[in-house]
Every structure is written in structure tokens, then in C-alpha cells.
Protein backbone atom coordinates (compact mmCIF):
# COMPACT_ATOMS: atom_id res chain seq x y z
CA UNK A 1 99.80 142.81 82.83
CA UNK A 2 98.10 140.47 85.16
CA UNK A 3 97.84 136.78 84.18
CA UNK A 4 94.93 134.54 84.97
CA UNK A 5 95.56 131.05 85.98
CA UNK A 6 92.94 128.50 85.82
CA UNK A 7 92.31 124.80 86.10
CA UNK A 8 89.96 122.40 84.42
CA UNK A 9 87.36 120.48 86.34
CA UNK A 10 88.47 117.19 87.79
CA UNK A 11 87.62 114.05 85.47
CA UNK A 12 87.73 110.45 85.85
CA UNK A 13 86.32 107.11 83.71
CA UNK A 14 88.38 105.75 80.99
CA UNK A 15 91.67 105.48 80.77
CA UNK A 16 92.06 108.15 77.92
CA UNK A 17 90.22 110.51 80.13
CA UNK A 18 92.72 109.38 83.17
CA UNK A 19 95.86 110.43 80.57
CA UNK A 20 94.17 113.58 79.52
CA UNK A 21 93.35 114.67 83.35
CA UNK A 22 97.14 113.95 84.23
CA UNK A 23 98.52 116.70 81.11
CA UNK A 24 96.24 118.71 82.53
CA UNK A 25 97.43 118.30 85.73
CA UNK A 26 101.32 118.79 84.45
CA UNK A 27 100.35 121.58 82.14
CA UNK A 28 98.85 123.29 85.39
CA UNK A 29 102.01 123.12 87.54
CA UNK A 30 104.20 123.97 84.29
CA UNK A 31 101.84 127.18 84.28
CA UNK A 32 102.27 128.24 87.88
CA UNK A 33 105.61 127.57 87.73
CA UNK A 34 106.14 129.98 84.49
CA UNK A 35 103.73 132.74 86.54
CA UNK A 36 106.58 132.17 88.97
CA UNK A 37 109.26 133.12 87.05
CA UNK A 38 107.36 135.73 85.55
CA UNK A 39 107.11 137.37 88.99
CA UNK A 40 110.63 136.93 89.78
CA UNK A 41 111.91 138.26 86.27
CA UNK A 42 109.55 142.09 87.47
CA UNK A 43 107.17 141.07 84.49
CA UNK A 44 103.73 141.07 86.40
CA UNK A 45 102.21 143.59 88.61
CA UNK A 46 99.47 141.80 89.92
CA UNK A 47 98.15 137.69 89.33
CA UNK A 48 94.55 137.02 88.96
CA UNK A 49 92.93 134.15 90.52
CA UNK A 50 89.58 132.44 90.20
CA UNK A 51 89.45 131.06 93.65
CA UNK A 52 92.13 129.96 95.87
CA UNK A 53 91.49 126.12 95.42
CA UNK A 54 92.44 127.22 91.52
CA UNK A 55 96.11 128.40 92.80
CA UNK A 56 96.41 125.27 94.53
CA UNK A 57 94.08 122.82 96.91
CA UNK A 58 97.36 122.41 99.12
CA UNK A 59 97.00 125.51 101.93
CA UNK A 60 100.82 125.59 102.43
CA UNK A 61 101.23 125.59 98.42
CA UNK A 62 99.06 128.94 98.63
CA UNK A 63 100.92 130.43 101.37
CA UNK A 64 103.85 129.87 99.68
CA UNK A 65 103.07 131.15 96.07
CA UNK A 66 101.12 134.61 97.50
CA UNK A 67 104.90 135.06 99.45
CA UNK A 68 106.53 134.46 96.92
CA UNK A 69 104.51 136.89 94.70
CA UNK A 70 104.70 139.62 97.27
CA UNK A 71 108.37 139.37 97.59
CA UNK A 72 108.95 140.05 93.86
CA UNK A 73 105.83 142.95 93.98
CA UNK A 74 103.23 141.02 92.82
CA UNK A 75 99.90 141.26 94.35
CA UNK A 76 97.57 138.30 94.20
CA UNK A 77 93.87 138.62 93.04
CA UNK A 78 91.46 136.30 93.44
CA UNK A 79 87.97 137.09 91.93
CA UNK A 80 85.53 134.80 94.36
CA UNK A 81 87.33 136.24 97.73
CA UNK A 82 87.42 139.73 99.00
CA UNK A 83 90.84 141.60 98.42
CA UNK A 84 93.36 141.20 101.67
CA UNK A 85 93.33 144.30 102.79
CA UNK A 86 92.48 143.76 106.21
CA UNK A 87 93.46 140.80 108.94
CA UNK A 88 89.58 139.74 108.40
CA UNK A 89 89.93 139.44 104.43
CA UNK A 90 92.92 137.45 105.37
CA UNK A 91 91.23 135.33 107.96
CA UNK A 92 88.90 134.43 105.48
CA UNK A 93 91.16 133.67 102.39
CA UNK A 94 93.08 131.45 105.03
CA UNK A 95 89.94 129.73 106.08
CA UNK A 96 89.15 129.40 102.18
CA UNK A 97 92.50 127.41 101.88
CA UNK A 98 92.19 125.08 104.57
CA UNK A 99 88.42 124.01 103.36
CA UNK A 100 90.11 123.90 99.21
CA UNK A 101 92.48 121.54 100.98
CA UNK A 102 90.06 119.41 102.90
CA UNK A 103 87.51 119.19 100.12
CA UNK A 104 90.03 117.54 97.99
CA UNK A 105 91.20 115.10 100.43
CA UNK A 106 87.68 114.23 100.66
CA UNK A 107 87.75 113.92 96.66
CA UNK A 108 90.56 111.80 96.89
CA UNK A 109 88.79 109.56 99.34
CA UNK A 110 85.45 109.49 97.51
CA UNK A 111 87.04 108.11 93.99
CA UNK A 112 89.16 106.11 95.73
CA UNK A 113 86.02 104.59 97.22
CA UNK A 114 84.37 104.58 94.33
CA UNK A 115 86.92 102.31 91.84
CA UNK A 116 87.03 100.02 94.99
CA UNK A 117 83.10 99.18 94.43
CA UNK A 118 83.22 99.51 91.09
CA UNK A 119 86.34 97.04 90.84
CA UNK A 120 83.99 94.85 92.45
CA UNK A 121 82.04 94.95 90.54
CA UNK A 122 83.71 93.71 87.70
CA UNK A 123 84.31 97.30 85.48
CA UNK A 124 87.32 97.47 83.60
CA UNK A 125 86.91 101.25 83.31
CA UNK A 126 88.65 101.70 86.84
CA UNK A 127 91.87 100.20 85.29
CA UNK A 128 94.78 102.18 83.95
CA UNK A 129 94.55 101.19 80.86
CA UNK A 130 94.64 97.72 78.70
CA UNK A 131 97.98 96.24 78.59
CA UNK A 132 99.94 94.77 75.13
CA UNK A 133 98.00 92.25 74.19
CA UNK A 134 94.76 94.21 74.65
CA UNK A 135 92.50 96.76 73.17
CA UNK A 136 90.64 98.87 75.47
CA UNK A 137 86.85 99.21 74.32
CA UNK A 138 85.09 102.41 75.61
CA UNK A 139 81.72 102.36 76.91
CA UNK A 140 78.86 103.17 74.92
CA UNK A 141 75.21 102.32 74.66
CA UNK A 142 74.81 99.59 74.09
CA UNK A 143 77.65 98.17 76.54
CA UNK A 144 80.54 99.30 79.61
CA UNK A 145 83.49 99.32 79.04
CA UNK A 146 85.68 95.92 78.03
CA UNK A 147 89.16 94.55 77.07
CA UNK A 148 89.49 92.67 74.11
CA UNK A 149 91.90 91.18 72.68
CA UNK A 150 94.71 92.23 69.84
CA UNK A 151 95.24 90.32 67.77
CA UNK A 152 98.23 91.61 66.02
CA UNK A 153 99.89 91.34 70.06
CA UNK A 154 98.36 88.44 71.16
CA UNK A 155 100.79 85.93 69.58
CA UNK A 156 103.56 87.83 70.69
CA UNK A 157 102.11 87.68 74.19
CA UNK A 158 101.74 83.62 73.71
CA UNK A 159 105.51 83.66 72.08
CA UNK A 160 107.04 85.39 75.35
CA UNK A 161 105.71 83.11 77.76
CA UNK A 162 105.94 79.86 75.34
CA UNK A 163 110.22 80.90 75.07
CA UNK A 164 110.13 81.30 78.71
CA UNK A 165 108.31 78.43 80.43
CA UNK A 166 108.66 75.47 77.43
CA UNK A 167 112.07 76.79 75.53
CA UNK A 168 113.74 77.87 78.66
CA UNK A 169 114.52 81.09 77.44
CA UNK A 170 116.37 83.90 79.84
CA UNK A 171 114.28 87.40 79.51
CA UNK A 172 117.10 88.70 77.98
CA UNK A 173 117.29 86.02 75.52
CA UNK A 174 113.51 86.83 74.86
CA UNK A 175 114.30 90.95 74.30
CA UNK A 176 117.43 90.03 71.84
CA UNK A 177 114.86 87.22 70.01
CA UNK A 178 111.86 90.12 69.64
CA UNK A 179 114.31 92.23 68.45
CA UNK A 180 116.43 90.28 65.81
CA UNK A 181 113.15 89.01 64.64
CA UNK A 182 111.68 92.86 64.25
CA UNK A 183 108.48 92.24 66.06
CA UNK A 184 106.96 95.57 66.14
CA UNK A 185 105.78 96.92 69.46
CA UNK A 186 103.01 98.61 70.73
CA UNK A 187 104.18 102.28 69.31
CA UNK A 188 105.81 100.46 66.37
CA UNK A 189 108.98 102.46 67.16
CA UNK A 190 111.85 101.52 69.24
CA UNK A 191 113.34 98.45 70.28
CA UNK A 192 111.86 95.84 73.00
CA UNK A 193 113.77 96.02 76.81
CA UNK A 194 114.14 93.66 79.72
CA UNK A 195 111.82 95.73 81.81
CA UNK A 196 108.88 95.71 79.03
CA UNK A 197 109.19 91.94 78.40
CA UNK A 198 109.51 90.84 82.24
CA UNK A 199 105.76 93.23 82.46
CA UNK A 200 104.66 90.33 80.15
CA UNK A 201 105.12 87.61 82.64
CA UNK A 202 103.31 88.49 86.34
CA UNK A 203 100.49 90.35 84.66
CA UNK A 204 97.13 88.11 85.47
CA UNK A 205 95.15 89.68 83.01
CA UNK A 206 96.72 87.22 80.34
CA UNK A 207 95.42 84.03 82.19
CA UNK A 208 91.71 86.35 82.41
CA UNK A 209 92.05 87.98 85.32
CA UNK A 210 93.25 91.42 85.12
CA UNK A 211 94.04 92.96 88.87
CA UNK A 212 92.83 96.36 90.35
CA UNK A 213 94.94 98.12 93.32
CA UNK A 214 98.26 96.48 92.62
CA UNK A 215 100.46 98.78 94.45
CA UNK A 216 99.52 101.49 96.70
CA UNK A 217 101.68 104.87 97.62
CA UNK A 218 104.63 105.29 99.24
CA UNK A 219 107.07 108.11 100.57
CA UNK A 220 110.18 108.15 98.50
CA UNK A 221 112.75 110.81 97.09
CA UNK A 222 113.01 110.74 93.53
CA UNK A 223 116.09 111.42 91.81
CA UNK A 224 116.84 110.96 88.43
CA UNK A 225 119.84 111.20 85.82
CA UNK A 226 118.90 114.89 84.46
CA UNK A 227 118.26 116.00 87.77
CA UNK A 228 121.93 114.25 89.08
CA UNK A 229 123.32 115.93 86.41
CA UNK A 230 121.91 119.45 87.39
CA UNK A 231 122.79 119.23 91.12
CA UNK A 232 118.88 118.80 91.97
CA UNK A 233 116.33 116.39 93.34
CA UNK A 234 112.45 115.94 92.37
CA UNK A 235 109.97 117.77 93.56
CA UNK A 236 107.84 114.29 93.54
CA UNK A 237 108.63 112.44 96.62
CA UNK A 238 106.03 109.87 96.72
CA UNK A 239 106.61 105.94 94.74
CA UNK A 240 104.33 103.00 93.51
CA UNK A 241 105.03 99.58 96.02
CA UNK A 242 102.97 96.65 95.00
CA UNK A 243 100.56 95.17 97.41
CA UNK A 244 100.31 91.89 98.48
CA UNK A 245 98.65 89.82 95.76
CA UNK A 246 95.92 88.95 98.30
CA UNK A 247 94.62 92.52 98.56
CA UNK A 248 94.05 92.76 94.90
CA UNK A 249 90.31 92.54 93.40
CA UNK A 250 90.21 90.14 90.36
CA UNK A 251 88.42 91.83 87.49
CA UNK A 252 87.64 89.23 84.35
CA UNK A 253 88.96 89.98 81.13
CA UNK A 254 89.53 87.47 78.31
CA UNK A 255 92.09 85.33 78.50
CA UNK A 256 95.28 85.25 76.05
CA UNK A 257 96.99 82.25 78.09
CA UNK A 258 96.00 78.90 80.11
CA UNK A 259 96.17 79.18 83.69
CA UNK A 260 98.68 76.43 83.69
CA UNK A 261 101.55 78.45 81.55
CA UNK A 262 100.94 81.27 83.74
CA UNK A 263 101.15 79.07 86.97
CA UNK A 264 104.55 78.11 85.43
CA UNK A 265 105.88 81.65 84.95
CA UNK A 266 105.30 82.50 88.38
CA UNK A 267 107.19 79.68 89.41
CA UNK A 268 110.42 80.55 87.05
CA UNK A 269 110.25 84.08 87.95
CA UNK A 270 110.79 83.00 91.65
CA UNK A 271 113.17 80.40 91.27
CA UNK A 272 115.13 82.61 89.21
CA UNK A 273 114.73 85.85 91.84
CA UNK A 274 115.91 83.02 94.31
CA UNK A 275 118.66 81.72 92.70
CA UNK A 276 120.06 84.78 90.84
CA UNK A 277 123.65 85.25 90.35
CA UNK A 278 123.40 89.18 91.07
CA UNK A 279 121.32 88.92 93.57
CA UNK A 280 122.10 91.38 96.65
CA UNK A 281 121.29 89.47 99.72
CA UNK A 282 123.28 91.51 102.06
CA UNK A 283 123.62 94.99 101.21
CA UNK A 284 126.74 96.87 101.03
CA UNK A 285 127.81 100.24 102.50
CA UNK A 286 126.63 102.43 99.42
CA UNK A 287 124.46 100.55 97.41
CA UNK A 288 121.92 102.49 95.63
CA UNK A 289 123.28 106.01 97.08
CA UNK A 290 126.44 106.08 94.35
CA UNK A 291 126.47 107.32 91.08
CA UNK A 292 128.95 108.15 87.59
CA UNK A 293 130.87 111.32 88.10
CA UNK A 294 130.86 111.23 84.07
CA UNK A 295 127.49 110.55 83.41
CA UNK A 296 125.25 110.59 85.94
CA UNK A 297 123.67 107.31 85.50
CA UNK A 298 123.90 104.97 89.27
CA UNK A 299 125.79 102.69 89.98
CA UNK A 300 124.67 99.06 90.52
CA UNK A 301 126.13 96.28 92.49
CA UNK A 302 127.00 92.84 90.62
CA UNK A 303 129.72 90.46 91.14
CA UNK A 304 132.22 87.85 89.09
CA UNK A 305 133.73 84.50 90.26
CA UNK A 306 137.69 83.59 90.31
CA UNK A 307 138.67 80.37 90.80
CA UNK A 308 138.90 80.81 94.77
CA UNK A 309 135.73 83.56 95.64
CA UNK A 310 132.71 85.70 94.63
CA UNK A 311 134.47 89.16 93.66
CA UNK A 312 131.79 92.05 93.97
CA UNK A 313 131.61 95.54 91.91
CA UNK A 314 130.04 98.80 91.29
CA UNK A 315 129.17 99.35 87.83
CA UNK A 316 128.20 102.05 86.08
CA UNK A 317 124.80 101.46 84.23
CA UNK A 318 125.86 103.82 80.90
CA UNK A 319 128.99 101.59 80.66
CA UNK A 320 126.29 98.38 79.53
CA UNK A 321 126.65 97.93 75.88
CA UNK A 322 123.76 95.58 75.81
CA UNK A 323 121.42 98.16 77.05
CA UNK A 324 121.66 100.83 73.96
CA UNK A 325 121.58 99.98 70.41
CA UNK A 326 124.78 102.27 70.14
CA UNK A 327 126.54 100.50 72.69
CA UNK A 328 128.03 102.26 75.82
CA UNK A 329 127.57 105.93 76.54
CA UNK A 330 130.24 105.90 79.22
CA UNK A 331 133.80 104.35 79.62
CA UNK A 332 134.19 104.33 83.53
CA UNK A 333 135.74 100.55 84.79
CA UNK A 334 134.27 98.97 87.23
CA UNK A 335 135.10 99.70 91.37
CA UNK A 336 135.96 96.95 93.49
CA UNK A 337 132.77 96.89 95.99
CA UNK A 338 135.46 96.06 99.28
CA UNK A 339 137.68 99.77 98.43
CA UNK A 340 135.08 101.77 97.70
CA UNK A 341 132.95 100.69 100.92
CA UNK A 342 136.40 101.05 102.98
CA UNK A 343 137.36 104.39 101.69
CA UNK A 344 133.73 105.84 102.46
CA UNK A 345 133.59 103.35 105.64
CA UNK A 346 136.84 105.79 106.75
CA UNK A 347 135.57 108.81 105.88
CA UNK A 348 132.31 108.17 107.78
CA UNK A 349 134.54 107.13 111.00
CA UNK A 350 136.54 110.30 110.84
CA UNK A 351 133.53 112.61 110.29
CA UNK A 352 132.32 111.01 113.50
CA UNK A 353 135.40 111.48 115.53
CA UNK A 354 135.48 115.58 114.16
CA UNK A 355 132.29 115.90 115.58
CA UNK A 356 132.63 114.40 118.67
């Protein structure tokens, strides 16, 4: 029986909006993707189609799904464009694509535009969202939208940077201290990481002034454990780089922190990215392209010191006890960094020499 795939209209504003719009967004490509295998599996005879911007605003994306559909016998229906029949009713659907595909670059363009000014402006609606420490106030009558502050997560905001800049503290130290204390966090569930409490420390918006257009979009193939594991790669191929912190509009917010303590953060998080014992100044052969042939997770380099030199390894991140509250999920040693770069070194050579 045919099956009709649709798509909601495009929103923006708050945050919660923002989160809704994206499982919308997922939900859609989960549903073209299970029209797909319908298709394939001989379970459809025909798909019907609003529009062709509803199958997808990408005119290659189109292309490709209608192929695909006629391969497995499927004909394609859309109800606002005549029926290709003819190489005029194709013309046209083609022509229908290309505009779907323009229209939302110019979308894309428009809000883009439009958090700019409104960043500018001073609205916190065009943020992602209100970080720990912060409750995000919608908009309503009466006011626009505002931070303000937790006060369950405040302290524990003041704590972090209070261990790090007065006490001394490591981040790690901090993450083991939050945790053998039980400080709850944001979801209440789960255990604090490295990653979440080093967020803590470069975010302005704790000494008032939170920062719009951070990072900006960059080409990048993303692979991940499950997908390692299966043999694949990502269909998403695009990453988050921050921008220079001289491009980013200031928006106020209320402050948790002086400017002072935040001034010295910056300047341990520097001296410690500086000075860093793992720190890769040179790269190797095959950093960041190895990973566990028992369980999937990459490899990383880091490095131990003998009495005579600076001995480098590949380490398997499952093999980390201190990053699971189980302890290790994998028992693979660590590779010396000098054989493995020499046996793949060789290998590259001799695959050269073959195909010369």
C-alpha cells in the first residue's frame, strides 16, 4: 500500500523548540530511511509525496531516492506535481528540485542572519540553550526571553572554579571530588566526567557574558565506535570548530563568577595546554587513524619517562580504568609508538614500490 511521507514546518526560537525541530528532523530521515527498506524488502507499490521539497530539499537526495524506488518497482507520487510520464513532467519535477534546494539555502541564510542581529541585540533566545548553572526563562508577556540563575548549580559552578584556580586542583581531581562527594548533576543520574567539568571553565557566561557563534562548520568524516565495530562510517560528514574568540557577540546574562576568577582559569587552562605532559607536539605516523581490534574504541597517543628518555605509546581508550565506574572494558597492552609507526612506515614503502 502506498505510504505518505511528510515533514513538519520549519521552527525556530527557544531552545526547547530548537531540540524539538532537531527529533523532528531525525525522526524524518529515520522515516525515509524505513520507506527505503520497505521498497527494497517488495513491500510498497507506489510512495506518495506531498511535494518534492517534502522528500528532501537536497536535488541529488531526490534523484537518488526516486532511483532507488524505481529499481525495487516503486513508483513515486507526488500530489502538488504532475505524474512523470513524459520528459516535460520530468523537466518540471527536476526544476521543482533545484528551486526546493535553493529556497532552503536561502532559509539557511535568512536565520542565520537573523540570530546574528538578534545576538546583537542582546536576546538570549538565539542561544542553544542555558548551560549548568542556569535556568532558561521562556518569553512571555510580560518579558523575552532570559537566563537566570540555579541555584541548586550555582555553588557547584563557584566550587569547580574555586578547586581549580585557589586549591590548585587538576580537572580530574575536580571529577573524582564531585563524585566522591555525590553532587548530583544536571539529570541527577550518572556520574560527573573530565569533558563535562573542563565545559565549566572557558564558558563566559559564568563571568556574565554568555557568547553567540562560538564555532562555525566544518567538513569532517565522522566515525564512531558502533559504526567501527560494524565496518561503516557516518553518513554526517560535517564538525563544530570554534571560532576565534574575537568573532563572538557578547550577550549579557547574570553573572555566577567575578571576572577576576575567570581571568585566572583562562590562564591555568593555557599554561596547562602548554605545559602538558601528553601533549602531542609533533605528530606521529598514525595518530588518530588507529583503533582496538577488540573493541573498537581509538587509540590515543601518550608517553612515560625512564630514567634516560620520553618513551611514547598507543593506548587503547577502553583499557582506562579511570574512565568507567566498572573499570576497563578491554585488556589490550599498550604499543610502543616507534614499532608500530615502523611496521606501517614499511608497509607504506612497499605499497609504493608495487605500484610503481
Amino acid at each position: 500500500m502506498p505510504v505518505i511521507v511528510s515533514a513538519a514546518q520549519t521552527e525556530t526560537g527557544t531552545p526547547e523548540r530548537r531540540r524539538r525541530q532537531h527529533l523532528r528532523k531525525n525522526k524524518r530521515r529515520q522515516a525515509a530511511e524505513r520507506v527505503s527498506d520497505l521498497a527494497a524488502e517488495d513491500h510498497l507499490d507506489a510512495v506518495l509525496v506531498y511535494a518534492p521539497d517534502r522528500l528532501s530539499r537536497r536535488y541529488a537526495y531526490q534523484i537518488l531516492l526516486i532511483e532507488e524506488f524505481a529499481r525495487a518497482g516503486v513508483e513515486t507520487l507526488f500530489i502538488r506535481s504532475p505524474r512523470a510520464t513524459t520528459a516535460e513532467d520530468q523537466l518540471v519535477l527536476q526544476f521543482q528540485g533545484m528551486i526546493a534546494e535553493y529556497e532552503r539555502a536561502q532559509i539557511l541564510e535568512r536565520s542565520r542572519r537573523g540570530k546574528r542581529h538578534r545576538a546583537r541585540q542582546g536576546q538570549v533566545s538565539v542561544l542553544s540553550g542555558a548551560p549548568f548553572g542556569y535556568r532558561y526563562v521562556r518569553k512571555n508577556e510580560q518579558s523575552a526571553a532570559y537566563y537566570e540563575i540555579n541555584e541548586a548549580e550555582a555553588p557547584i559552578v563557584r566550587l569547580v572554579y574555586e578547586r581549580y584556580t585557589v586549591d590548585g586542583l587538576s580537572i580530574g581531581a575536580i571529577t573524582r571530588l564531585l563524585n566522591e562527594q555525590r553532587i548530583p548533576t544536571r539529570k541527577q543520574t550518572g556520574r560527573w566526567e573530565r569533558s563535562t567539568v573542563w565545559a565549566l571553565l572557558p564558558n563566559p557566561a559564568y563571568k556574565g557574558a554568555a557568547g553567540f557563534g562560538k564555532t562555525q562548520t566544518a567538513s569532517r568524516q565522522r566515525i564512531t565506535r558502533p559504526l567501527r565495530l560494524r565496518g561503516g562510517i557516518a553518513s554526517r560528514d560535517s564538525a563544530h570548530h570554534e571560532r576565534p574568540q574575537d568573532e563572538w557577540i557578547a550577550i549579557a546574562v547574570p553573572s555566577i563568577i567575578d571576572e577576576q576568577t575567570f581571568a585566572l582559569a583562562q590562564e591555568r587552562l593555557a599554561a596547562n595546554k602548554a605545559h602538558a605532559s601528553r601533549r602531542t607536539i609533533v605528530p606521529s605516523v598514525v595518530q588518530g587513524l588507529v583503533s582496538c581490534a577488540k573493541c573498537g574504541y581509538a587509540l590515543y597517543r601518550t608517553s612515560t619517562r625512564s630514567s634516560a628518555r620520553t618513551i611514547y605509546y598507543y593506548r587503547c581508550l577502553g583499557s582506562d580504568a579511570w574512565r568507567r565506574l566498572g573499570g576497563p572494558i578491554c585488556q589490550s597492552r599498550p604499543i610502543r609508538q616507534d614499532l608500530l609507526d615502523w611496521v606501517v612506515w614499511t608497509e607504506i614503502v612497499n605499497l609504493s614500490k608495487s605500484q610503481a
